[in-house]
N, C-alpha and C. Protein backbone atom coordinates (compact mmCIF):
# COMPACT_ATOMS: atom_id res chain seq x y z
N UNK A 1 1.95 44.55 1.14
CA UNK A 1 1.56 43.27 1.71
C UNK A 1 2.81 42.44 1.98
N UNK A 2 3.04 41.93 3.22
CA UNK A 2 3.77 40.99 3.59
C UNK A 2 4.02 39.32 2.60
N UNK A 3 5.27 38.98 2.66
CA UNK A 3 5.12 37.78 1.91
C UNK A 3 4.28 36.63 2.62
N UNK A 4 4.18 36.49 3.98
CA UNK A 4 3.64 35.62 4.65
C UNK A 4 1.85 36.00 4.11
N UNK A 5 1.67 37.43 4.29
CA UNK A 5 0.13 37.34 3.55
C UNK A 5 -0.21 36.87 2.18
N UNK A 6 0.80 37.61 1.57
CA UNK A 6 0.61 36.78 0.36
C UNK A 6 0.88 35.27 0.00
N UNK A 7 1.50 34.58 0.66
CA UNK A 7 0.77 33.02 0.68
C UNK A 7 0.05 32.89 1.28
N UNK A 8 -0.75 33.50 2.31
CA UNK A 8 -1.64 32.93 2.83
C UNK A 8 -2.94 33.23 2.05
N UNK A 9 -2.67 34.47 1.57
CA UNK A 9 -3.59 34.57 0.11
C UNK A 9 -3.86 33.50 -0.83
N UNK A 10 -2.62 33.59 -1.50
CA UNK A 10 -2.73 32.37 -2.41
C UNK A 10 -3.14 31.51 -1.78
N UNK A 11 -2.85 30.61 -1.01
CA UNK A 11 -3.12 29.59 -0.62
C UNK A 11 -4.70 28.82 -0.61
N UNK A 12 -5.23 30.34 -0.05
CA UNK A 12 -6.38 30.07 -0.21
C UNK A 12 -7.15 30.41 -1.38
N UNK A 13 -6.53 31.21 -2.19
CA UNK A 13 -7.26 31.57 -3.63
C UNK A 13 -6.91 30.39 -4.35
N UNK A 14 -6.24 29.24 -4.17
CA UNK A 14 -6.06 27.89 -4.81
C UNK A 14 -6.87 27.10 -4.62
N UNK A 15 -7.15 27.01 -3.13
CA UNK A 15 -8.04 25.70 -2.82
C UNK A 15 -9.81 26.44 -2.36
N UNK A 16 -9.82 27.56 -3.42
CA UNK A 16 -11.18 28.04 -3.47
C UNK A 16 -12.25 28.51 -2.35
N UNK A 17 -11.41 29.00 -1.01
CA UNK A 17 -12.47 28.83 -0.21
C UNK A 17 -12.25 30.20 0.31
N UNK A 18 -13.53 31.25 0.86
CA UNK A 18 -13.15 32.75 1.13
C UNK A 18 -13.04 32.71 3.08
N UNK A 19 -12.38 31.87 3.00
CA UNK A 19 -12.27 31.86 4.89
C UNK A 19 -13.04 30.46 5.52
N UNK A 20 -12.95 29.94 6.29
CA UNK A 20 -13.44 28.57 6.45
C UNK A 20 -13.98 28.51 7.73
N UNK A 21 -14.70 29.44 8.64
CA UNK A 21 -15.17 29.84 9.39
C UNK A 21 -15.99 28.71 10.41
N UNK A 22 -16.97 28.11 9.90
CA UNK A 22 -17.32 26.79 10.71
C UNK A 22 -16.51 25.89 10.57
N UNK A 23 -16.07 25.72 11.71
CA UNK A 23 -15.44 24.28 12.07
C UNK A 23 -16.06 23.43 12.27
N UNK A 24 -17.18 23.40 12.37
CA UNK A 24 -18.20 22.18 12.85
C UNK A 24 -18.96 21.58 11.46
N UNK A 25 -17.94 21.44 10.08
CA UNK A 25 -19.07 21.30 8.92
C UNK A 25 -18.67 19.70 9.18
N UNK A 26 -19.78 19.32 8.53
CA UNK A 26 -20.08 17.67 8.57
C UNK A 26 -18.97 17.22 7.20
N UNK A 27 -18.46 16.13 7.79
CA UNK A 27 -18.11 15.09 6.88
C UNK A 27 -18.07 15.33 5.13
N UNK A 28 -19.26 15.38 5.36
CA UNK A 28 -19.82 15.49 3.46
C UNK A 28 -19.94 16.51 3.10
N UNK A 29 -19.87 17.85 4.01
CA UNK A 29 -19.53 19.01 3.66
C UNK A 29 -18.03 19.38 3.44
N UNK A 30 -17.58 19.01 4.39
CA UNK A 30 -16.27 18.94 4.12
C UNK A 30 -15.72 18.23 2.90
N UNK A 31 -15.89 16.69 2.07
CA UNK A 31 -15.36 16.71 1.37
C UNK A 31 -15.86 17.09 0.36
N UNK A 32 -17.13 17.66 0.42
CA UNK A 32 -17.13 18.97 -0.93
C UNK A 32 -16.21 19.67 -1.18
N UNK A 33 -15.84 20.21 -0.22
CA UNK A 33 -14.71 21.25 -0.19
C UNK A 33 -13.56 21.00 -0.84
N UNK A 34 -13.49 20.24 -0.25
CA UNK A 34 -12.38 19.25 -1.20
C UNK A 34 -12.35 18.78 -2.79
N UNK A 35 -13.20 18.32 -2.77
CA UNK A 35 -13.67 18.68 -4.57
C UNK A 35 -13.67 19.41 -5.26
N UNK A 36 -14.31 20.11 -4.73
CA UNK A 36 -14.64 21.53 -5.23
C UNK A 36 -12.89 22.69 -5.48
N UNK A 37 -12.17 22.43 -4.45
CA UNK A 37 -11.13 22.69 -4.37
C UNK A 37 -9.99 21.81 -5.58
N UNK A 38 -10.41 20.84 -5.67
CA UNK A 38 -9.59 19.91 -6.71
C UNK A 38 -9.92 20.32 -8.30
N UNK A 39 -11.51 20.47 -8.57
CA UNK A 39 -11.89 21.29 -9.76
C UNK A 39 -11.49 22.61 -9.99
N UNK A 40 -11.17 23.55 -9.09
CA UNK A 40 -10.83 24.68 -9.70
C UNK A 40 -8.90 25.00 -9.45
N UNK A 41 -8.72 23.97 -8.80
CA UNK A 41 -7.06 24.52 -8.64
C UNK A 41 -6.27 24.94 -10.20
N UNK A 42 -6.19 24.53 -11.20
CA UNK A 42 -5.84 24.18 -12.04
C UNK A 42 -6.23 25.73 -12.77
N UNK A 43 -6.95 25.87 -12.91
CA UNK A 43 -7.62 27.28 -13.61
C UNK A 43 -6.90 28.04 -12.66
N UNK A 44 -7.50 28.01 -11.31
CA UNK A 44 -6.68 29.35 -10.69
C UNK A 44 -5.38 29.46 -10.47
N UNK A 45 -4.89 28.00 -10.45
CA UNK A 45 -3.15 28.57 -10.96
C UNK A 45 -2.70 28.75 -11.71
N UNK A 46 -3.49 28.65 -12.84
CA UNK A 46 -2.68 29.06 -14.17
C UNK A 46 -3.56 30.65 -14.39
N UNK A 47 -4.22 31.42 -13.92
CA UNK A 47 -4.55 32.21 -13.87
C UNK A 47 -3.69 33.35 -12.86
N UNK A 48 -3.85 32.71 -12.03
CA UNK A 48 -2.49 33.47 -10.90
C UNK A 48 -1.26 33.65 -11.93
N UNK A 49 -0.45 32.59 -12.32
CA UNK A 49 0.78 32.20 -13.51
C UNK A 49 0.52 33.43 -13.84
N UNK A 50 0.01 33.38 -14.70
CA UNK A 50 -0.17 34.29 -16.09
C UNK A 50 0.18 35.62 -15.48
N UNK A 51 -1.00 35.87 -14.72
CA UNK A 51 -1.48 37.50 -14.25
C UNK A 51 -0.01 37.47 -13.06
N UNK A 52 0.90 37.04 -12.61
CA UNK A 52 1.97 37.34 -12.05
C UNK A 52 2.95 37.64 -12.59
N UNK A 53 3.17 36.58 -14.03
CA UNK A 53 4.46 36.59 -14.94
C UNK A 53 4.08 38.62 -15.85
N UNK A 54 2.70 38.52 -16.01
CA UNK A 54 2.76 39.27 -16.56
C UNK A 54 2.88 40.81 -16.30
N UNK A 55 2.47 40.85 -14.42
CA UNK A 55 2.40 41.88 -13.81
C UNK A 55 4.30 42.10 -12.81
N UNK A 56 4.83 40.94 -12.74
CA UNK A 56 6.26 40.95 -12.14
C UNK A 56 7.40 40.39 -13.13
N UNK A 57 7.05 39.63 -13.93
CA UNK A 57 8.31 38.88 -14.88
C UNK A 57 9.20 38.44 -13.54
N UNK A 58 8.77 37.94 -12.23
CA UNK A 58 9.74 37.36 -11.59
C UNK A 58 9.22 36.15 -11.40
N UNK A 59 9.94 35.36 -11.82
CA UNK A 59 9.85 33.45 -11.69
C UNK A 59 9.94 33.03 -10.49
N UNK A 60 11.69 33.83 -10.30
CA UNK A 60 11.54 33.30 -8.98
C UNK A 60 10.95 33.37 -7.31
N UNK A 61 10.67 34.03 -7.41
CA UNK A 61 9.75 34.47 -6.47
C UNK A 61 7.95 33.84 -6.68
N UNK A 62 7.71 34.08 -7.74
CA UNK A 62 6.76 33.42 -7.95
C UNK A 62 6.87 31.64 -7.77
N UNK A 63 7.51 30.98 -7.58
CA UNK A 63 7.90 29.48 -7.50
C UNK A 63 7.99 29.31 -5.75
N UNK A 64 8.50 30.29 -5.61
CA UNK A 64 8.44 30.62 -3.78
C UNK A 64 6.99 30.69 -3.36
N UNK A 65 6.21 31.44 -3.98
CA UNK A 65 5.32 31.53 -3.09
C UNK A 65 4.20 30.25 -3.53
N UNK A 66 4.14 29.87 -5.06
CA UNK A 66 3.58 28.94 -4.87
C UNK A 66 4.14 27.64 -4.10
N UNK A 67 5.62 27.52 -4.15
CA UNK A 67 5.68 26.09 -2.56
C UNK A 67 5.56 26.69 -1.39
N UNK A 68 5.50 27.80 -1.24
CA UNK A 68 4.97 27.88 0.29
C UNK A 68 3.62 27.97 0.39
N UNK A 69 2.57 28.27 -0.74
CA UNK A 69 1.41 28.40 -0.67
C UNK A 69 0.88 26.72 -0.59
N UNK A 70 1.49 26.22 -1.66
CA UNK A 70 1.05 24.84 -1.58
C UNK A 70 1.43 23.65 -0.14
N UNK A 71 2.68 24.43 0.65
CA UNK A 71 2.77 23.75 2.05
C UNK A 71 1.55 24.09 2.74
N UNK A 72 1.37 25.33 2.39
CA UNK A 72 -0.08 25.54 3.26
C UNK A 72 -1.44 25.07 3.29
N UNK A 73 -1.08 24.67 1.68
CA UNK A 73 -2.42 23.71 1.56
C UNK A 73 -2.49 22.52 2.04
N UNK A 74 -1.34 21.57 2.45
CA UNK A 74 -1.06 20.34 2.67
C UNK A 74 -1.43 20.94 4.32
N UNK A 75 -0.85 21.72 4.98
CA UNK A 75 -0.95 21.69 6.31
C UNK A 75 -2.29 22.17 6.60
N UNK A 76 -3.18 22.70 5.74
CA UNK A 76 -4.61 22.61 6.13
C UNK A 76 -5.24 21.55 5.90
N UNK A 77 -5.13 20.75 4.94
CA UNK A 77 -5.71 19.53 4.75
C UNK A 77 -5.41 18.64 6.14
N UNK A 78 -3.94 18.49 6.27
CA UNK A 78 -3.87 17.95 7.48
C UNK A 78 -4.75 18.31 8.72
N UNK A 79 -4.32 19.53 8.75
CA UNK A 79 -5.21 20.07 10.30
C UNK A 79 -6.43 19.50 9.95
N UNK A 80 -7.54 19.84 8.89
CA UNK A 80 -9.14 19.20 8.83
C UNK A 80 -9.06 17.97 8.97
N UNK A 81 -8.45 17.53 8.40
CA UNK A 81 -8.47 15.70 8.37
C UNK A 81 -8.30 15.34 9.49
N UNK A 82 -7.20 15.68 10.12
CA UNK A 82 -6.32 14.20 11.09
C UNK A 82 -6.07 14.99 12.39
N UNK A 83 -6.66 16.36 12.68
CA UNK A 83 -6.41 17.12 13.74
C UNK A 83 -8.15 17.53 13.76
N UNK A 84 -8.61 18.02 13.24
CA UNK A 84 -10.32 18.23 13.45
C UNK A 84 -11.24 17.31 13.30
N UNK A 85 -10.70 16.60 12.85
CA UNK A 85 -11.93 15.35 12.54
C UNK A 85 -11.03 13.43 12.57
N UNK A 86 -10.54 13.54 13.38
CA UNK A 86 -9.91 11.85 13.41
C UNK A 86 -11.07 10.74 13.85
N UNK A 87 -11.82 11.34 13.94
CA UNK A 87 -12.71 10.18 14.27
C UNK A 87 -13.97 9.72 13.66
N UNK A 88 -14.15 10.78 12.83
CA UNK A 88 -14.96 10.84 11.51
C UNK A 88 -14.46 10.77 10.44
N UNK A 89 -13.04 10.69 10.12
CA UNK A 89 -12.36 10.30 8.99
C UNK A 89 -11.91 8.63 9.48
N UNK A 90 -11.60 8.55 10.84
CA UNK A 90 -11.38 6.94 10.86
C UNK A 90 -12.31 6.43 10.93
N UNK A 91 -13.80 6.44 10.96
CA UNK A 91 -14.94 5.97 11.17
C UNK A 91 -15.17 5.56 9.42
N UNK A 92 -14.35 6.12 8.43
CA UNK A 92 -14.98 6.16 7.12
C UNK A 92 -13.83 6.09 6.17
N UNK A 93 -13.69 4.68 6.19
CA UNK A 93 -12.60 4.28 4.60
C UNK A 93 -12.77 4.89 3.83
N UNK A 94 -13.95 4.92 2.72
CA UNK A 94 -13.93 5.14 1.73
C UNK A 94 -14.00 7.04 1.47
N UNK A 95 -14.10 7.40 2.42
CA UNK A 95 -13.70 9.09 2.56
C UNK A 95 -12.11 9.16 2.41
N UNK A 96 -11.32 8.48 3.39
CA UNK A 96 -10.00 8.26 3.05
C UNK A 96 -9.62 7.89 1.90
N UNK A 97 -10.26 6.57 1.01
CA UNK A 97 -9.67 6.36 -0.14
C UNK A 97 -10.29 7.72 -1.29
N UNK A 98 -11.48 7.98 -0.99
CA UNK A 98 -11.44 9.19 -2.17
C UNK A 98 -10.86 10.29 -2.07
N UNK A 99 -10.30 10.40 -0.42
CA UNK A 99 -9.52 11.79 -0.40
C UNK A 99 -8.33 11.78 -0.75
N UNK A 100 -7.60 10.44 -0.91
CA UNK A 100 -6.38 9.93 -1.43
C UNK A 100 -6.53 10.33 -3.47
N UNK A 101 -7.34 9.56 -3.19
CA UNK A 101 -7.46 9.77 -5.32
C UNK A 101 -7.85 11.07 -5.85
N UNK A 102 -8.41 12.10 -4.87
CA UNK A 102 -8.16 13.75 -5.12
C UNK A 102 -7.16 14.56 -5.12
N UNK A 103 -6.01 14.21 -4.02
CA UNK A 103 -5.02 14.30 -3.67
C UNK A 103 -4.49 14.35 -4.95
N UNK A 104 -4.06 12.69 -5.79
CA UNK A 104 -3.31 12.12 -6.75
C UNK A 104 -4.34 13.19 -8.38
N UNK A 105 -5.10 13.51 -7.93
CA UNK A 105 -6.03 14.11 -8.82
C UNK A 105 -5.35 15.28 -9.04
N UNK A 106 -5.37 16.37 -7.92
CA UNK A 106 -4.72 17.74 -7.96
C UNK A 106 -3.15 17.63 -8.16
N UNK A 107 -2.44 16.04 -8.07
CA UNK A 107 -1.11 16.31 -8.66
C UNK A 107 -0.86 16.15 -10.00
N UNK A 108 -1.71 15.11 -10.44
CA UNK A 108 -1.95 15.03 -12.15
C UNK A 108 -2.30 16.30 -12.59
N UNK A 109 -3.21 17.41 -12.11
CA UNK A 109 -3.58 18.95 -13.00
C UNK A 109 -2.25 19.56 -13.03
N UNK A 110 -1.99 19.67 -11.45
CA UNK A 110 -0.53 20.62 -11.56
C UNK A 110 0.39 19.80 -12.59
N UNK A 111 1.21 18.69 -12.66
CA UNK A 111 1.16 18.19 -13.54
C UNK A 111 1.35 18.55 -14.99
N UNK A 112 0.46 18.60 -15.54
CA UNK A 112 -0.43 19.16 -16.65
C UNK A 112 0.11 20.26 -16.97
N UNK A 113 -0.39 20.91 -15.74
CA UNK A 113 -0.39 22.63 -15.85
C UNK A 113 1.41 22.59 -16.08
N UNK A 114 1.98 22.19 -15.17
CA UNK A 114 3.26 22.50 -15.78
C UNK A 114 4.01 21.97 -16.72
N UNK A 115 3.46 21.18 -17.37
CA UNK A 115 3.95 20.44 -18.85
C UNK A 115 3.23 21.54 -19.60
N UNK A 116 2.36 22.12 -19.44
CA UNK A 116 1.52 23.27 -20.80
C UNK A 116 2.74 24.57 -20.69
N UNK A 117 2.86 24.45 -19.36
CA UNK A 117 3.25 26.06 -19.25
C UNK A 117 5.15 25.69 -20.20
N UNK A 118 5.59 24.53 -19.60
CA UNK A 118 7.13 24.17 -19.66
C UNK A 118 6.78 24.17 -21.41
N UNK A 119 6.21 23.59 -21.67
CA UNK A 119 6.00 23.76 -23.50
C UNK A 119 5.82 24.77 -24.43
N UNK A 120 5.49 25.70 -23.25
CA UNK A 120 4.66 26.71 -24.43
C UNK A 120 5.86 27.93 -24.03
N UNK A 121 7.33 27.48 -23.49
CA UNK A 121 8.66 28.34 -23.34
C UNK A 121 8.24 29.59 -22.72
N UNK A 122 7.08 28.93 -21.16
CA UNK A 122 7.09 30.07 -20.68
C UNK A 122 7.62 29.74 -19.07
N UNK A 123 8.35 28.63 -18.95
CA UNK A 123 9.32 28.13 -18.29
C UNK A 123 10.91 27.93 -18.23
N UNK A 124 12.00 28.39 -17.68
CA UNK A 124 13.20 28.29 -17.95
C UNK A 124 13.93 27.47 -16.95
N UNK A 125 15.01 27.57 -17.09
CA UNK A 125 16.06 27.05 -15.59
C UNK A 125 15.50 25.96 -14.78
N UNK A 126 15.55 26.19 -13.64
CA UNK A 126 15.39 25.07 -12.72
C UNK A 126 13.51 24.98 -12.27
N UNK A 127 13.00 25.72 -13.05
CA UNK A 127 11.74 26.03 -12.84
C UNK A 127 10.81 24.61 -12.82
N UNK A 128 11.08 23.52 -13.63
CA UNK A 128 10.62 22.41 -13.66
C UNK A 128 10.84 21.64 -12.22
N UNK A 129 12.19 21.54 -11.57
CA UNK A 129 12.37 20.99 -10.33
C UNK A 129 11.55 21.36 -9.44
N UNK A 130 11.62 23.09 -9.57
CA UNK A 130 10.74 23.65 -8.32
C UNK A 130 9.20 23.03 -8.41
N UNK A 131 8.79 23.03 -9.51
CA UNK A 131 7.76 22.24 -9.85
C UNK A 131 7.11 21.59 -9.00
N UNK A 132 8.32 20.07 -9.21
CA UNK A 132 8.37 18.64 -9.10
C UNK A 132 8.46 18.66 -7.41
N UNK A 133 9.31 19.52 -6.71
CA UNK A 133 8.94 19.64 -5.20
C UNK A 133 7.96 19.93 -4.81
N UNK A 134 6.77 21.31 -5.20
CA UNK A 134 5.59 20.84 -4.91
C UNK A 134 4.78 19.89 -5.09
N UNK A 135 5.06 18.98 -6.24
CA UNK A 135 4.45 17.64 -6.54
C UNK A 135 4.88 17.09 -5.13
N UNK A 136 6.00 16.82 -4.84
CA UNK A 136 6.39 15.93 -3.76
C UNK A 136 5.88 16.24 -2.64
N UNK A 137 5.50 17.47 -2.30
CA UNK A 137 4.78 17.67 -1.10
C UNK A 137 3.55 17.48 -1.12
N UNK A 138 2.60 17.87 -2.22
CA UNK A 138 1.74 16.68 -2.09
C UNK A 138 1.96 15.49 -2.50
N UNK A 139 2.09 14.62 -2.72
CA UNK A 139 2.32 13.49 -2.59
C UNK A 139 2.50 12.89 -1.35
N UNK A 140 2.77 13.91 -0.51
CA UNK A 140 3.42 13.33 0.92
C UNK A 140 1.95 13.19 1.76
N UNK A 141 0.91 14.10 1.18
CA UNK A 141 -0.34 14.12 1.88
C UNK A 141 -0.83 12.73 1.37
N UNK A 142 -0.87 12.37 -0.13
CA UNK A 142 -1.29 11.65 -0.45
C UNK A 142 -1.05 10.15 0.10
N UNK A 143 0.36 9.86 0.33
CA UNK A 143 0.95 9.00 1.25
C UNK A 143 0.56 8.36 2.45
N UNK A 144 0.49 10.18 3.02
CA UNK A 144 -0.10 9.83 4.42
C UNK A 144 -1.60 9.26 4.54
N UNK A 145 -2.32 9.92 3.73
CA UNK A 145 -3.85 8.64 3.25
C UNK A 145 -3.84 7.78 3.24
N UNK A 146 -3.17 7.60 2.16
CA UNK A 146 -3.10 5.60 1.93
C UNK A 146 -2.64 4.87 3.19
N UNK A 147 -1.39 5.22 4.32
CA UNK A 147 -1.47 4.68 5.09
C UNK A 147 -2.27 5.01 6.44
N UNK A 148 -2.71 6.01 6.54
CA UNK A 148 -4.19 6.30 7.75
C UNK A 148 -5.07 5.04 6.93
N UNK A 149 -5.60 5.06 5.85
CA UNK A 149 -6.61 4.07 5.36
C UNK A 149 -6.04 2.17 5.80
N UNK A 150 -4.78 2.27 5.46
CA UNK A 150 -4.50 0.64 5.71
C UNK A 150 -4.42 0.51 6.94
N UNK A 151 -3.80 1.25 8.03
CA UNK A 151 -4.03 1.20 9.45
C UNK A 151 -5.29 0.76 9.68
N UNK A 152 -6.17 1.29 9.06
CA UNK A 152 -7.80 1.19 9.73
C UNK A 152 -8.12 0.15 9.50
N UNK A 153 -7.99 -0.20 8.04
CA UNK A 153 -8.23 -1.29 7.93
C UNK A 153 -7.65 -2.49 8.68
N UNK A 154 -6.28 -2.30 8.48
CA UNK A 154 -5.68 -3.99 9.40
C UNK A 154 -6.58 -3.66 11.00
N UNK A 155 -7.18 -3.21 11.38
CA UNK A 155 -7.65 -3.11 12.84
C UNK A 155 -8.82 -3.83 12.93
């Protein structure tokens, strides 16, 4: 398997979904998805973790593919949000503000997850930074919420 498949694997074995086939799901289907995706990230990356460290003992590579897996998650969120649906997400603040506090939601687990993992000395080297850059990339989604939401509003 190619490395590009295998994030695109992961990527999607993170944010829980087996292919996303209708494009035409409504609003409130969609931010199920999103939920639903925010409840299980956390388990399945520390499940991925585990079953990688234990099947490769390579860190680094594994830190690779989760920030490239996790760019991929930011650039799908984007595409649904603000490229498939701009007019049903600007039609609806409070979809924006809860998709913002899911966002900040899935960075608090990862978070977590990597304060358990960094504690329990199954983290070394620069492994915490690499971390903290996927934090920052989401965050950058999260960002971009809060200001799509105040735009709308000042209008």
């Amino acid at each position: 398997m190619e490395y590009r498949d295998k994030v695109v694997e992961l990527s999607g074995f993170i944010q829980g979904y087996d292919g996303y086939a209708d494009s035409k799901k409504s609003n409130d289907v969609l931010m199920r998805w999103i939920v639903d995706s925010v409840n299980r990230i956390t388990g399945r990356l520390s499940r991925f973790i585990s079953s990688y460290i234990s099947r490769t003992g390579d860190l680094g590579l594994l830190f690779e593919l989760i920030r490239d897996a996790s760019n991929r998650i930011i650039q799908d969120i984007n595409d649904r949000y603000l490229n498939e649906y701009p007019s049903k997400v600007a039609g609806e603040e409070c979809t924006l503000i809860e998709l913002d506090y899911k966002i900040v939601s899935i960075m608090r687990k990862i978070e977590a997850l990597s304060d358990e993992i960094m504690f329990s000395g199954g983290l070394i080297g620069d492994a915490r930074f690499k971390l903290d850059m996927i934090l920052e990339g989401l965050k950058r989604v999260g960002d971009l919420m809060l200001q799509r939401s105040q735009l709308i509003k000042s209008k």
